[in-house]
Protein backbone atom coordinates (compact mmCIF):
# COMPACT_ATOMS: atom_id res chain seq x y z
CA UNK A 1 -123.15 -22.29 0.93
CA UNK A 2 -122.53 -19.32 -1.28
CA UNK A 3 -121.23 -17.12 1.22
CA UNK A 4 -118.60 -19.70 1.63
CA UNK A 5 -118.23 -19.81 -1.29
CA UNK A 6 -117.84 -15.90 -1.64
CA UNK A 7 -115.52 -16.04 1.21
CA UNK A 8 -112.85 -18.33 -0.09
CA UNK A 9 -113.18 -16.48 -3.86
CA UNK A 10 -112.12 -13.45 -2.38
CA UNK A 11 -109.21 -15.09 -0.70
CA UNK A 12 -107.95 -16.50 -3.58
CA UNK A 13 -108.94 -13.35 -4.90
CA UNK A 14 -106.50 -11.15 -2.59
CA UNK A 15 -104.11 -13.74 -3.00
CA UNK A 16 -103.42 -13.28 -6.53
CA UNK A 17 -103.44 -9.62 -6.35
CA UNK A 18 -100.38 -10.38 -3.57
CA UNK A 19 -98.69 -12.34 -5.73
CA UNK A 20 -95.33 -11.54 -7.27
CA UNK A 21 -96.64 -12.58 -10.39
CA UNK A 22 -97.07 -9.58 -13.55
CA UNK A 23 -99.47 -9.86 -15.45
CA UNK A 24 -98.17 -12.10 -17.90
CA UNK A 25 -97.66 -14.43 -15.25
CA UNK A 26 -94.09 -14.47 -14.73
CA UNK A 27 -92.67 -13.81 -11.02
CA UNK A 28 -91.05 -10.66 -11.50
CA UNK A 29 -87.22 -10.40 -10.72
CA UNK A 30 -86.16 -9.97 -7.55
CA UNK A 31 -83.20 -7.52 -6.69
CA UNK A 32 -79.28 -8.79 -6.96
CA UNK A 33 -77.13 -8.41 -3.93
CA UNK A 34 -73.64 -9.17 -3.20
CA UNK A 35 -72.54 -11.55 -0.64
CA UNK A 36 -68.71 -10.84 -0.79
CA UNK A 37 -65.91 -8.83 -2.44
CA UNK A 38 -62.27 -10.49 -3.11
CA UNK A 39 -60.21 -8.38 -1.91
CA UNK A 40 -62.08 -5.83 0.25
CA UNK A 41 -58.79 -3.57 -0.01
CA UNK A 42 -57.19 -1.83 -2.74
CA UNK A 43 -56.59 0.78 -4.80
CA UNK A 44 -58.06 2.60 -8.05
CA UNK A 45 -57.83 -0.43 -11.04
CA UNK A 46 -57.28 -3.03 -8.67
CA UNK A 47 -59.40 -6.27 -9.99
CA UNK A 48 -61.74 -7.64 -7.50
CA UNK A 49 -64.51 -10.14 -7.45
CA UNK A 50 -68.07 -9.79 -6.58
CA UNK A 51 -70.15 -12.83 -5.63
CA UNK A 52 -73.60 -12.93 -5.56
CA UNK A 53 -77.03 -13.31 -7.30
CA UNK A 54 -79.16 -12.36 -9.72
CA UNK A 55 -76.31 -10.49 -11.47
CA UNK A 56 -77.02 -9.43 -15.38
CA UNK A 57 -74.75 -12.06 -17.64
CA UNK A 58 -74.48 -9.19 -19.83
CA UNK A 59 -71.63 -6.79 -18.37
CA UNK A 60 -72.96 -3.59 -18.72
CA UNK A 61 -76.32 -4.06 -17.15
CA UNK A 62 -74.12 -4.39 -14.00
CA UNK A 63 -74.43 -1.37 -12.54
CA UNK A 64 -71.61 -1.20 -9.28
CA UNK A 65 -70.55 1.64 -7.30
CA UNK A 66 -68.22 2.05 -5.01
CA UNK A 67 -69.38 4.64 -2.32
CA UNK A 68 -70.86 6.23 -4.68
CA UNK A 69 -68.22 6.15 -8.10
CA UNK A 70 -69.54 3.92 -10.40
CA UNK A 71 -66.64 0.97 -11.68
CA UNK A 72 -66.26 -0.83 -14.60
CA UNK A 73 -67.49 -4.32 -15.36
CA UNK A 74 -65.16 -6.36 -17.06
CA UNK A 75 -67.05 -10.19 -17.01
CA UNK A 76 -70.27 -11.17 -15.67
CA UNK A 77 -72.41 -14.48 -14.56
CA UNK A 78 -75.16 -14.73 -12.87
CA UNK A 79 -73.47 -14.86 -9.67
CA UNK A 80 -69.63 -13.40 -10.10
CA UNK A 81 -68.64 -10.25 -11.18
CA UNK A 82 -65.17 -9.13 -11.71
CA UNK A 83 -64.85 -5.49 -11.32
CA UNK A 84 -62.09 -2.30 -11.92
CA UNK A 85 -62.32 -0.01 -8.83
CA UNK A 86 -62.71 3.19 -9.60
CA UNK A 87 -60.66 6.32 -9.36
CA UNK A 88 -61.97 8.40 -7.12
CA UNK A 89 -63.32 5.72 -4.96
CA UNK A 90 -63.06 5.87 -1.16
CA UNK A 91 -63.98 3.57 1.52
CA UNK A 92 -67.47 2.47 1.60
CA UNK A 93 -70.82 0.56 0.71
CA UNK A 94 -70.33 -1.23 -2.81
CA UNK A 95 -74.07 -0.93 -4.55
CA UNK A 96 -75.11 -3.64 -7.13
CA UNK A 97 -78.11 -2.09 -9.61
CA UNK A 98 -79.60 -4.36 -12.16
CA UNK A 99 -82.43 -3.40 -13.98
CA UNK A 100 -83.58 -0.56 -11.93
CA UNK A 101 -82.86 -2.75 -8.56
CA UNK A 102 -80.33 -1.51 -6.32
CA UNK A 103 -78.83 -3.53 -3.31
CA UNK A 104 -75.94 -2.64 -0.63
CA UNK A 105 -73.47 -4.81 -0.44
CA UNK A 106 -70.21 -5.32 1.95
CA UNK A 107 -67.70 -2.63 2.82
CA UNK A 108 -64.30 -1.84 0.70
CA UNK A 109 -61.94 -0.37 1.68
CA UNK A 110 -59.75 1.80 -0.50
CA UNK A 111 -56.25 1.47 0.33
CA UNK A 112 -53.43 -0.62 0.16
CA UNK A 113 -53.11 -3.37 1.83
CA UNK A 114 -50.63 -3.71 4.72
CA UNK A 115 -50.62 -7.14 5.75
CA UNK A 116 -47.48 -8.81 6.27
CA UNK A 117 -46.72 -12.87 5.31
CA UNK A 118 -44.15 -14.78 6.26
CA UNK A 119 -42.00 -17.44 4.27
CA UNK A 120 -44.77 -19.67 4.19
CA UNK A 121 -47.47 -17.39 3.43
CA UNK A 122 -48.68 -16.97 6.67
CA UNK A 123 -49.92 -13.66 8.56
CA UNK A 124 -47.36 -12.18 10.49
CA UNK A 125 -48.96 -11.30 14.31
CA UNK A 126 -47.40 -8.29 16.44
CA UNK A 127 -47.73 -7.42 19.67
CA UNK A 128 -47.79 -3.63 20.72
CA UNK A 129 -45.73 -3.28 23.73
CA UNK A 130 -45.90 -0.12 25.43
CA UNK A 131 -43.32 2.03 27.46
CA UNK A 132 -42.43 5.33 29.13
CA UNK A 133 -40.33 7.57 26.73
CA UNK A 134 -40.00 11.12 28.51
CA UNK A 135 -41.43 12.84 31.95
CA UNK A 136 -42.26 11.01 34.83
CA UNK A 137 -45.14 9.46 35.23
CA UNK A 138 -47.74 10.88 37.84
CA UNK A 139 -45.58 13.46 38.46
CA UNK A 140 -46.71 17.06 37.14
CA UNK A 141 -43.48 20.15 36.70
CA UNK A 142 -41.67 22.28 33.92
CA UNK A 143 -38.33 20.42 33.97
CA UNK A 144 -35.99 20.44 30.92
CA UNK A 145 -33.04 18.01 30.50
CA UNK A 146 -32.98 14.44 30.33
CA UNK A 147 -36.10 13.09 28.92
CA UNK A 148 -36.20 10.08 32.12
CA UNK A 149 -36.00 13.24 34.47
CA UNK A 150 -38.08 15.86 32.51
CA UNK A 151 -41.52 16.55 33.96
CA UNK A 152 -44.36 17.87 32.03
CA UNK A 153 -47.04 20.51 32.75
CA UNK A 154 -49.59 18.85 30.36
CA UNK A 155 -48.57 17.42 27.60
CA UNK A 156 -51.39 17.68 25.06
CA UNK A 157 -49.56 16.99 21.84
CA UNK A 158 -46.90 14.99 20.26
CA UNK A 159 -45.86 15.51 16.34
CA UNK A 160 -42.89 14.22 14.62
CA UNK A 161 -39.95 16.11 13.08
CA UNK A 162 -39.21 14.95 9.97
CA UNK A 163 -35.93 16.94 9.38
CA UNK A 164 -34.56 15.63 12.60
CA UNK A 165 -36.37 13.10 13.59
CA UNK A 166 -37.16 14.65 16.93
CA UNK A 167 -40.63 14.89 18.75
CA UNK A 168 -42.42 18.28 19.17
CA UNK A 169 -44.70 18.63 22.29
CA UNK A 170 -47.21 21.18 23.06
CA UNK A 171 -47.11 21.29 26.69
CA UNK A 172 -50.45 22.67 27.48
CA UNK A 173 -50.33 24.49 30.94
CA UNK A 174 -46.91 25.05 30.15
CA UNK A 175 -48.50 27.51 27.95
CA UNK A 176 -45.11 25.94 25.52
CA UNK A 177 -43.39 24.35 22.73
CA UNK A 178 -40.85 21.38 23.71
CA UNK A 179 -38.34 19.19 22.02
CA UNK A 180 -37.42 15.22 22.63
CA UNK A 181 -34.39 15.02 20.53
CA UNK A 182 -32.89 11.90 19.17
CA UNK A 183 -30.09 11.70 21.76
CA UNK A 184 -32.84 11.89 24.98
CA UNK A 185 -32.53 15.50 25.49
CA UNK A 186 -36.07 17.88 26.41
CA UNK A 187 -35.39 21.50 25.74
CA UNK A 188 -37.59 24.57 25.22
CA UNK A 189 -38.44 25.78 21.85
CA UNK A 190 -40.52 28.86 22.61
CA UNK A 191 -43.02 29.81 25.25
CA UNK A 192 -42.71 31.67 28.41
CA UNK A 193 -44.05 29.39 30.95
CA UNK A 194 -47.52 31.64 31.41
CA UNK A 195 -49.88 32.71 29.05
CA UNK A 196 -49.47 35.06 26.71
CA UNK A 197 -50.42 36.00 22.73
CA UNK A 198 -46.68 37.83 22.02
CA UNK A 199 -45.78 37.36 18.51
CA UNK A 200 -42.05 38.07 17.74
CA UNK A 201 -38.15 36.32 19.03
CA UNK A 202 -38.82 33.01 19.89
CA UNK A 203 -37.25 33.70 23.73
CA UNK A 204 -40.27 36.38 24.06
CA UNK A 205 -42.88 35.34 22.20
CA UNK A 206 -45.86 33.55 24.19
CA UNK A 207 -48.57 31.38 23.94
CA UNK A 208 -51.70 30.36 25.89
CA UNK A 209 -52.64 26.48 25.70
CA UNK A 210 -51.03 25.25 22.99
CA UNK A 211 -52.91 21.85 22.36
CA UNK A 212 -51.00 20.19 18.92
CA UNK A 213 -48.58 20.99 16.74
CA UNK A 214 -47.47 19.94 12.97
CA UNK A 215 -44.13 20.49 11.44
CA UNK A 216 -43.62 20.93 7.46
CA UNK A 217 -40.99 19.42 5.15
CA UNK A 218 -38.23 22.92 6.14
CA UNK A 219 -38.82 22.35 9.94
CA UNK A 220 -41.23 24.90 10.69
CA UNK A 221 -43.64 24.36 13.69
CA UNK A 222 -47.28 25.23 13.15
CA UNK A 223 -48.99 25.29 16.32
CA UNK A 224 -52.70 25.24 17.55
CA UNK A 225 -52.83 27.86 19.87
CA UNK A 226 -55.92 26.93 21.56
CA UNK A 227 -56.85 29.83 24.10
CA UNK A 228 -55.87 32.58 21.84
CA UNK A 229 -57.87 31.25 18.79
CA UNK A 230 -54.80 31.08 16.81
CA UNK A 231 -52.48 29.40 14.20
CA UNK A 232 -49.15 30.25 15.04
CA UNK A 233 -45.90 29.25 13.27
CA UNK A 234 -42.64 29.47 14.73
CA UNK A 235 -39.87 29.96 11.77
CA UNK A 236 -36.98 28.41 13.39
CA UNK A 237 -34.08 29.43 10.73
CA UNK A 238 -35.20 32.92 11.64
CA UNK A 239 -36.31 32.48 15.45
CA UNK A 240 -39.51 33.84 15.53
CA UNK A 241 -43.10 33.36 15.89
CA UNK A 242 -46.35 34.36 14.11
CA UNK A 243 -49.46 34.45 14.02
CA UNK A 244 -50.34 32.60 11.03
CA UNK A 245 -54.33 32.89 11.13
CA UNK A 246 -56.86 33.67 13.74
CA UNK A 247 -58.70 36.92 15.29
CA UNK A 248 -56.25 39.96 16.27
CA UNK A 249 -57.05 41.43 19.84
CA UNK A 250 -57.60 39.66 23.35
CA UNK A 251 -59.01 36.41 22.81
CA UNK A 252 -60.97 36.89 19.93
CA UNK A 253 -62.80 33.88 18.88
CA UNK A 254 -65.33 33.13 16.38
CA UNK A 255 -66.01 32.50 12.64
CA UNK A 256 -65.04 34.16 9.91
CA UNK A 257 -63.59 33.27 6.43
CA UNK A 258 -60.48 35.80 5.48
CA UNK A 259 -57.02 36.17 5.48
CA UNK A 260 -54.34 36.17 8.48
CA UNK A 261 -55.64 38.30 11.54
CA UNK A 262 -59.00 38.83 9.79
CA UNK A 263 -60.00 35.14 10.14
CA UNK A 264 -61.68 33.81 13.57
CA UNK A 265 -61.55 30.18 14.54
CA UNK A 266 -63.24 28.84 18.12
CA UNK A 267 -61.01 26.28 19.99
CA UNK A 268 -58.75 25.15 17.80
CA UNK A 269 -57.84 21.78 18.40
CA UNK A 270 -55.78 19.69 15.89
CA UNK A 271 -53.33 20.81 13.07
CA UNK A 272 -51.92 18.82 9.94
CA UNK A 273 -49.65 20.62 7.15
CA UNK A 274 -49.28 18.84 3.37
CA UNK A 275 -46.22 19.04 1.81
CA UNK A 276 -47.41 22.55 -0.04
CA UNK A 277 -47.47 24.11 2.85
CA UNK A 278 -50.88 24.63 3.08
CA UNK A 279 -52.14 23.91 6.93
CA UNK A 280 -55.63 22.09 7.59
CA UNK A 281 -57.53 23.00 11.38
CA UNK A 282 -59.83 20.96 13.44
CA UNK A 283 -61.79 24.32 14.31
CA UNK A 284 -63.58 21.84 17.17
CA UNK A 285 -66.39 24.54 18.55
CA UNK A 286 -67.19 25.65 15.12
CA UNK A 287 -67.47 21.82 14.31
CA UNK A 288 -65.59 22.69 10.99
CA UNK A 289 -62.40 21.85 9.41
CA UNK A 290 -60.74 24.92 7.65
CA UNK A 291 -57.92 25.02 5.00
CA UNK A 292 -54.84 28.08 5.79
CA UNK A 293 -53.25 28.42 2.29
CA UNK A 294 -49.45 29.53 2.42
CA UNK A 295 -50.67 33.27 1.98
CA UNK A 296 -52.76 33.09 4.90
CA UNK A 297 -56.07 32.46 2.75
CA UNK A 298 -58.39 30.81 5.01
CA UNK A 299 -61.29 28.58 3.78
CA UNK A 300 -63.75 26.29 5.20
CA UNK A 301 -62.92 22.42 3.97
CA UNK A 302 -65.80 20.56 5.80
CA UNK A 303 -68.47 21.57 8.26
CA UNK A 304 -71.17 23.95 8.75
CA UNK A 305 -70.83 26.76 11.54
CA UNK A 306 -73.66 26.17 14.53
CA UNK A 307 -74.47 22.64 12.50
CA UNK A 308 -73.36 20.04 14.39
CA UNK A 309 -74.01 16.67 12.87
CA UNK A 310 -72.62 13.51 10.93
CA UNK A 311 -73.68 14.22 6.89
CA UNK A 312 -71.33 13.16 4.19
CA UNK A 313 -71.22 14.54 0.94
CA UNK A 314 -69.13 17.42 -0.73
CA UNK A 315 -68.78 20.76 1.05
CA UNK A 316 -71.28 22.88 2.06
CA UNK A 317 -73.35 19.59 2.38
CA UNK A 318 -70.96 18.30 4.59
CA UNK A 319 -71.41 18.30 8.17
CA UNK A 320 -69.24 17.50 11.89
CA UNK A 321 -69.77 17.13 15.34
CA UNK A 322 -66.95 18.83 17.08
CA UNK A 323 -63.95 17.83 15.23
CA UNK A 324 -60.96 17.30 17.48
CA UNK A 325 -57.90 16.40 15.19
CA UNK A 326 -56.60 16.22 11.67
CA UNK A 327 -53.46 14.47 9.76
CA UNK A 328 -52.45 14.83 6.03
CA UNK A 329 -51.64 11.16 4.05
CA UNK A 330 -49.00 10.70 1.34
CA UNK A 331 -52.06 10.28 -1.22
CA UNK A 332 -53.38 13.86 -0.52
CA UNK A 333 -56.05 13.07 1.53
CA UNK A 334 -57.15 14.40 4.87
CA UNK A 335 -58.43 12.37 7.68
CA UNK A 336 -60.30 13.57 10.80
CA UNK A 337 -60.80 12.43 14.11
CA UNK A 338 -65.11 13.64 14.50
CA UNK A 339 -64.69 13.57 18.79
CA UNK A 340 -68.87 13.42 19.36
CA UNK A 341 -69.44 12.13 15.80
CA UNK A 342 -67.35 8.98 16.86
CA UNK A 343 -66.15 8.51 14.03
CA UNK A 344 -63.16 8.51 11.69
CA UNK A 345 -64.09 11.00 8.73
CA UNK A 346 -61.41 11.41 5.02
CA UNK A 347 -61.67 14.81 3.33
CA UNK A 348 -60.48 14.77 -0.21
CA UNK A 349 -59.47 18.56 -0.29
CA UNK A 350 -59.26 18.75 -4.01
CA UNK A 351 -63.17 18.15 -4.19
CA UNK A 352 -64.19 18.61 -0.49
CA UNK A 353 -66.05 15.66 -0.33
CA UNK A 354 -65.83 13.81 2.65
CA UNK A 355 -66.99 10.12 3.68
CA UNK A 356 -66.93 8.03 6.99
CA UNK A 357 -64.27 5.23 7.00
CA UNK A 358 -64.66 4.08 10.27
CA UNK A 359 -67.09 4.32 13.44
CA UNK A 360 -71.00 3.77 13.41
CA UNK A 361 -72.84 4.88 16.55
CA UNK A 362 -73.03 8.17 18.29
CA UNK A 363 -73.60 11.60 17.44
CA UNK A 364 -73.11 13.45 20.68
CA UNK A 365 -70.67 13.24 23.49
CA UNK A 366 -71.96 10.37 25.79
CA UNK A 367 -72.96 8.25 22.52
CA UNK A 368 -69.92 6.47 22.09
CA UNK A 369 -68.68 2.79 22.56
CA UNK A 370 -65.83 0.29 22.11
CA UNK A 371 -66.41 -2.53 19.08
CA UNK A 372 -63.18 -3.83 17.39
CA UNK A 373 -63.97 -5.44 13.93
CA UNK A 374 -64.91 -3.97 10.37
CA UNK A 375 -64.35 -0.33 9.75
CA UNK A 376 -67.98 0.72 9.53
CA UNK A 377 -69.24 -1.20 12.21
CA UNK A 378 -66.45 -0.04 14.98
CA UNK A 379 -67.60 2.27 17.48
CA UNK A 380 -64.59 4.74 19.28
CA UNK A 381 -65.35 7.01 22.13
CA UNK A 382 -64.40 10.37 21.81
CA UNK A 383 -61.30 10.10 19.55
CA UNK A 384 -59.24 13.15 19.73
CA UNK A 385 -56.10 12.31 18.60
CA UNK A 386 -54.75 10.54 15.05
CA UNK A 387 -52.31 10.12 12.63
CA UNK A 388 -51.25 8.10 9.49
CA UNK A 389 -48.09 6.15 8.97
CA UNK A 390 -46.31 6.43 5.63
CA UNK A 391 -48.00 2.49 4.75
CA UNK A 392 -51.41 4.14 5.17
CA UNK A 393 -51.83 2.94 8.60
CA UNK A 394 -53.97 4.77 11.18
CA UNK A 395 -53.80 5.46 14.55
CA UNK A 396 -56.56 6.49 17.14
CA UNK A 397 -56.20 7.75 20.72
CA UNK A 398 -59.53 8.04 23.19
CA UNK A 399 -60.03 10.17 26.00
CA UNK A 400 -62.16 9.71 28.79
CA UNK A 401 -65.94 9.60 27.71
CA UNK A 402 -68.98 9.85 29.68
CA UNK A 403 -69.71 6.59 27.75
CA UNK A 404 -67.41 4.38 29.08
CA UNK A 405 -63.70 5.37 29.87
CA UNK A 406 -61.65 4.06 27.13
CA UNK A 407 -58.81 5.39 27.08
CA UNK A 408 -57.27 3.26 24.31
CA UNK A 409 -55.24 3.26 21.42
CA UNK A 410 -57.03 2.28 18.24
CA UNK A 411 -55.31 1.25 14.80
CA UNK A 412 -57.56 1.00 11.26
CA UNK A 413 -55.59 -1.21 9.29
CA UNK A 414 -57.39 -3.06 5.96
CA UNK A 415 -60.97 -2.03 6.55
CA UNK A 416 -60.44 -3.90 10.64
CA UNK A 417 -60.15 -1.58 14.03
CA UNK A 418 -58.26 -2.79 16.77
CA UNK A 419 -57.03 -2.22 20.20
CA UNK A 420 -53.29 -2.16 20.50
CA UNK A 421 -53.03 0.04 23.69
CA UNK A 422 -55.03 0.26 26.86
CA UNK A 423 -57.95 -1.20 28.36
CA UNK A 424 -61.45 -0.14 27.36
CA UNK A 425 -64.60 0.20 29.63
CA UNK A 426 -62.76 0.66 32.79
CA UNK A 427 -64.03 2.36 35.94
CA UNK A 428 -61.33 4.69 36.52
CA UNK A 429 -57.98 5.80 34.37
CA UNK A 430 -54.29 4.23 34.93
CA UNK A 431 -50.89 3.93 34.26
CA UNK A 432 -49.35 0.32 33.54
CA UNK A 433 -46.80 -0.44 30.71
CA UNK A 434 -46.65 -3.35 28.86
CA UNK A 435 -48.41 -5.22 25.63
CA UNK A 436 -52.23 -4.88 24.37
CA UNK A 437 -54.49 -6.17 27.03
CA UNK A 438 -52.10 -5.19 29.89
CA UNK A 439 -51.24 -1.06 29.28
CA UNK A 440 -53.17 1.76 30.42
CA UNK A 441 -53.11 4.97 30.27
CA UNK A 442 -54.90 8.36 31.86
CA UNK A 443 -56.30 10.89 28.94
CA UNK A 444 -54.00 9.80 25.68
CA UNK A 445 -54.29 13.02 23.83
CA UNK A 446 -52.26 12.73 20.76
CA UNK A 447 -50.63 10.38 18.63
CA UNK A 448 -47.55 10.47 16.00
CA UNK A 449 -45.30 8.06 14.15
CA UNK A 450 -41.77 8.07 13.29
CA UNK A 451 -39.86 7.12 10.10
CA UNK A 452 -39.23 3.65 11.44
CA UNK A 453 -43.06 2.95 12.67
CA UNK A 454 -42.83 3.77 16.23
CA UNK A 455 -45.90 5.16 17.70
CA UNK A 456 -45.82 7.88 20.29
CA UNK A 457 -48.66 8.91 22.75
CA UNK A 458 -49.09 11.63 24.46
CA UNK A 459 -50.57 10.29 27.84
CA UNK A 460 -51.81 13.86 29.09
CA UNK A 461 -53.25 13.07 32.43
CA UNK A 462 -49.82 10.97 33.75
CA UNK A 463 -47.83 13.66 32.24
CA UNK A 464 -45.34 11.90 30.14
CA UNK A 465 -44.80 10.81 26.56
CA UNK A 466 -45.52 6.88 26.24
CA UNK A 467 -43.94 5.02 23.25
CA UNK A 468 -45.59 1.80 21.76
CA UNK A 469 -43.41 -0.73 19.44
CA UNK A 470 -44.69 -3.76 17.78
CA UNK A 471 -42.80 -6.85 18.23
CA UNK A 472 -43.42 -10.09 16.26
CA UNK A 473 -45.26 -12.58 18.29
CA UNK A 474 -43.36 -15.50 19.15
């Protein structure tokens, strides 16, 4: 009887020492957490609301971050917050620490807010219809002329003009630079038609895979010469082309901070330009993203050399895994399409710090996937191409993966990804115009946008320049 007796003492024993109870007897707090945030989009000061539980009523024992930049409390219950978004905020995990307890919460998004209503308040729906705009499809040549006649070698990139509203095309096994003007002409800007790494008069010079290009506010073409290892710039008002950045001599790659010719880069893939004129590089084999300042200053942004990964944080703590493209917002911030990161990175390149805004599996080529939804929980497969529209609007284009062939065209719009071109997932590439669910497309290398919101691809693999409008949904 008294080893029963034992027995259930030290059960009750055990139990009490399990117990959430202190030692005064009071169950100790449990942690807060937040179960939404009204509106999940804005900007710095915008006024959102934070509902949840076991908030502090007392304001400042509220402690809220937003990816990391702690906001101001204005009001507090129990269960609602209202809260000032911080400057300096970015998109990201919204923390809620009370008393030494510290939950995540839902995903915000910092940025405006681009969705259109109608007359009665509704959401306005688009479809994304998708045609051929210049080269003919399936068809592979070096034909100038009339963009429904052109032919392409390889066209790898597609930029806008902004001082003539013009597309720019880096026409990869062209080894040149095109033109789609306005009035549906293609002509030759420079190149020679082989390869080459002649700097000087725009009818010699010569280039050797051009993959992207990026044009500044004056008109000048910046271009990512890919198999020399170069940034090249062709002046236009002068007619001539030079070598902006990148390892003098045959093919010199590598990596090395400098200036002009003493800098090395390895397979430079994407280009942006801000409207200082300094020029940001997806340096994809280095897995960094380096900064050319007017003078030719280069400097790494993001990334550690022979460190491929996915770490945010501010620069040197910062690393990639091969990025593949780069474009420069109206808000000075730079965004970055991570290829085997999967994921869409923004570089604030006043601080260098740089956060993930989108994508959330993979870390290596064949880790990738296709998941429309919430920023952070979308999974892309092998971006390589993207761009911003002047709303803050962004655009994604996928090549073929060993993880599925998607192919597709991805938008981030509000903290959602989704599909508004191609088909993901399928067992072989294609070429089909028509809306969101119906198009398809063969290696979709680049993307850019005009003034008036049209998107432009650059389908490489069918060898033409596709064009994608939205049209309200009937």
């Amino acid at each position: 009887m008294k080893k029963i007796f034992l027995f259930f003492a030290l059960i009750l024993f055990f139990a009490a020492s399990c117990s959430k109870e202190s030692s005064s007897g009071i169950p100790e707090p449990q942690s807060p957490y937040i179960t939404s945030i009204s509106p999940n989009i804005g900007m710095e000061e915008t006024i959102v609301t934070l509902k949840g539980k076991r908030f502090s009523p007392i304001p400042s024992e509220n402690i809220v971050r937003f990816a990391g930049i702690r906001a101001e409390v204005l009001t507090a219950t129990d269960s609602l917050l209202t809260v000032k978004v911080p400057y300096g905020a970015s998109t990201g995990i919204v923390t809620i620490t009370v008393k030494n307890r510290t939950t995540n919460g839902p995903s915000f998004t910092y940025g405006k807010s681009e969705t259109e209503l109608d007359e009665d308040g509704n959401e306005i729906e688009y479809d994304y219809i998708t045609t051929t705009y210049a080269g003919t499809p399936g068809v592979q040549g070096n034909v100038l002329g009339d963009k429904d006649q052109a032919r392409f070698m390889l066209p790898n990139g597609v930029s806008y003009d902004p001082t003539t509203g013009d597309l720019i095309v880096a026409d990869r096994s062209a080894h040149s630079i095109k033109r789609i003007t306005k009035d549906g002409q293609v002509i030759l800007i420079a190149g020679t038609g082989t390869s080459g790494r002649v700097d000087g008069p725009i009818e010699t010079a010569s280039f050797y895979n051009p993959y992207k290009t990026a044009v500044d506010k004056l008109g000048n073409i910046y271009v990512a010469d890919n198999g020399n290892h170069r940034i090249r710039k062709i002046d236009l008002i002068n007619g001539v082309v030079t070598t902006l950045a990148g390892g003098a001599g045959s093919n010199t790659s590598g990596y090395t901070d400098g200036i002009g010719t003493t800098a090395l880069f390895n397979t430079v893939t994407g280009i942006a330009v801000d409207d200082d004129f300094n020029v940001y590089v997806a340096d994809a084999a280095n897995h960094c993203v380096r900064k050319i300042s007017p003078d030719g200053r280069v400097a790494t942004l993001s990334g550690i050399f022979g460190s491929p990964g996915i770490r945010d944080g501010v620069w040197p703590n910062v690393t990639n895994n091969r990025p593949t493209a780069v474009c420069m917002s109206k808000d000075g911030f730079l965004y970055v399409a991570d290829r085997y990161g999967q994921r869409i990175r923004k570089t604030n390149v006043k601080t260098g710090e740089t956060v993930t805004i989108a994508g959330s599996g993979g870390s290596a080529a064949g880790s990738g996937g296709h998941v429309d939804g919430e920023a952070l929980k979308a999974r892309f497969n092998n971006p390589w191409g993207i761009e911003i529209d002047k709303n803050g609007v962004i655009y994604i284009t996928e090549l073929e993966g060993t993880a599925g062939k998607n192919q597709c065209v991805r938008m981030l719009k509000n903290g959602q990804v989704s599909t508004i071109a191609g088909i993901p997932n399928l067992s072989d590439y294609g070429f089909v115009n028509g809306k969101q669910g119906e198009s398809r497309f063969y290696n979709p290398t680049d993307v850019t946008v005009d003034d008036e919101g049209n998107i432009y691809i650059a389908d490489m693999n069918n060898y033409v320049i596709r064009k994608i409008v939205k049209v309200k949904r009937q």
